[in-house]
Protein backbone atom coordinates (compact mmCIF):
# COMPACT_ATOMS: atom_id res chain seq x y z
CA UNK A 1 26.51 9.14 9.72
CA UNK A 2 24.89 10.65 6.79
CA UNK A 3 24.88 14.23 6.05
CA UNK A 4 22.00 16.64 5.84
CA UNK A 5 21.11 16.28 1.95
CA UNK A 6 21.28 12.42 2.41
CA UNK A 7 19.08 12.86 5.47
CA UNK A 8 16.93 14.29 3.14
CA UNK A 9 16.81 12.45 0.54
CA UNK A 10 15.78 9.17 2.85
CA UNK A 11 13.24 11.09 4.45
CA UNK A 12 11.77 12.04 1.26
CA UNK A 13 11.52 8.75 -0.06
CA UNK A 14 10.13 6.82 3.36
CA UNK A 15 7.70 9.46 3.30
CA UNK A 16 6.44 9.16 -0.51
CA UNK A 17 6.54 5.25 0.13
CA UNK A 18 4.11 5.65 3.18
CA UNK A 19 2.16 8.02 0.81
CA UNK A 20 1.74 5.41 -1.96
CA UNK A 21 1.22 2.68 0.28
CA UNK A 22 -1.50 4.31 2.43
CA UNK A 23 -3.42 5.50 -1.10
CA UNK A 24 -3.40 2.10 -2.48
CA UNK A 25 -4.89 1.23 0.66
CA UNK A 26 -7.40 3.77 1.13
CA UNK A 27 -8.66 3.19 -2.57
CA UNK A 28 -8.87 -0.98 -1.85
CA UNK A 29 -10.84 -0.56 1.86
CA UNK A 30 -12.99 2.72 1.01
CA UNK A 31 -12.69 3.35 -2.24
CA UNK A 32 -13.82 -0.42 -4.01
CA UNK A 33 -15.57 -1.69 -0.64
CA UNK A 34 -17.69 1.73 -0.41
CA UNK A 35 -17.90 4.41 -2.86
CA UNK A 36 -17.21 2.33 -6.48
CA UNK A 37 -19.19 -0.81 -4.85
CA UNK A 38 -22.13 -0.16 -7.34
CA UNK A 39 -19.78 -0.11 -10.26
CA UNK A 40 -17.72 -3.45 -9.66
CA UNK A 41 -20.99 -5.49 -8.15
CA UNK A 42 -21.41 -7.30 -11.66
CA UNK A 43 -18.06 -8.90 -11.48
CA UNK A 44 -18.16 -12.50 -9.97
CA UNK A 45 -15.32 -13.37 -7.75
CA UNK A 46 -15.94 -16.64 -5.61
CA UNK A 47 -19.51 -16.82 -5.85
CA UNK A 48 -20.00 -13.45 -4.83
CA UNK A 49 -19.77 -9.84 -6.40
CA UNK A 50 -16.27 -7.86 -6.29
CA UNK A 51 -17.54 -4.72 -3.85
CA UNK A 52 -18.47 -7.71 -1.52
CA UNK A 53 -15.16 -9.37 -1.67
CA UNK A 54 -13.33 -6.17 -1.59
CA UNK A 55 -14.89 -5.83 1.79
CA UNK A 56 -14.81 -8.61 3.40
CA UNK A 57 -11.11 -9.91 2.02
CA UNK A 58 -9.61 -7.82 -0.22
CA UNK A 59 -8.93 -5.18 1.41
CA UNK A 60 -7.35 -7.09 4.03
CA UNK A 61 -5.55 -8.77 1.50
CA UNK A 62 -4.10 -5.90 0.09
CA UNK A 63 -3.25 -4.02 3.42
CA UNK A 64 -1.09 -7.89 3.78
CA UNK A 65 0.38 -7.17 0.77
CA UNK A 66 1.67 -3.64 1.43
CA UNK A 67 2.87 -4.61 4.65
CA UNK A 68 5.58 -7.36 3.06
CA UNK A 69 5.88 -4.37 -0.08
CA UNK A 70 6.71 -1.67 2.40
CA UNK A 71 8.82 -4.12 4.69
CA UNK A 72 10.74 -5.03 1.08
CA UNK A 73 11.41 -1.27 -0.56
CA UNK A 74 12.56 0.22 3.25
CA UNK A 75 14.86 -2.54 3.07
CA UNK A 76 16.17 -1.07 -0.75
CA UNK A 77 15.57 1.83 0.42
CA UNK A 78 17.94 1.88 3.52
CA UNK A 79 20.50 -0.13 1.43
CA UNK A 80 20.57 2.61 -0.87
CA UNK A 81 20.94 5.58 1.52
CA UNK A 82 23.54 3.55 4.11
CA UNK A 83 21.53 3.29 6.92
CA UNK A 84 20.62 -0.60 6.54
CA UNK A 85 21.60 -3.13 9.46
């Protein structure tokens, strides 16, 4: 069992995963679907304009993505700290 600064330490570094995993998020599904939609709407991406696609796919795609990231690094993550399967 690990002791109270390892504790820690994996604690620390689930949470600041979660952290950067639920910015990049926020940022893909609100931040280019919403608020910079006017900026990116000149940009062509499948017949369509990027704030369009961000909103419709990508930001589904992404949230995809950081599931199999965030799946992948806890896996590093509890190798590194002992606690892995």
């Amino acid at each position: 069992m690990a002791d109270k600064p390892d504790n820690n330490a994996y604690w620390s570094a689930n949470i600041r995963l979660v952290t950067i995993c639920l910015v990049i998020w926020a940022l893909a599904s609100y931040g280019f679907a919403i608020l910079l939609r006017p900026l990116i709407s000149g940009i062509a991406v499948g017949g369509t304009d990027l704030g369009f696609w961000f909103a419709q796919q990508g930001s589904i795609l992404v949230f995809l993505c950081l599931i199999f990231f965030y799946a992948w690094r806890m896996n590093k993550i509890d190798k590194e700290h002992g606690v892995d399967e």
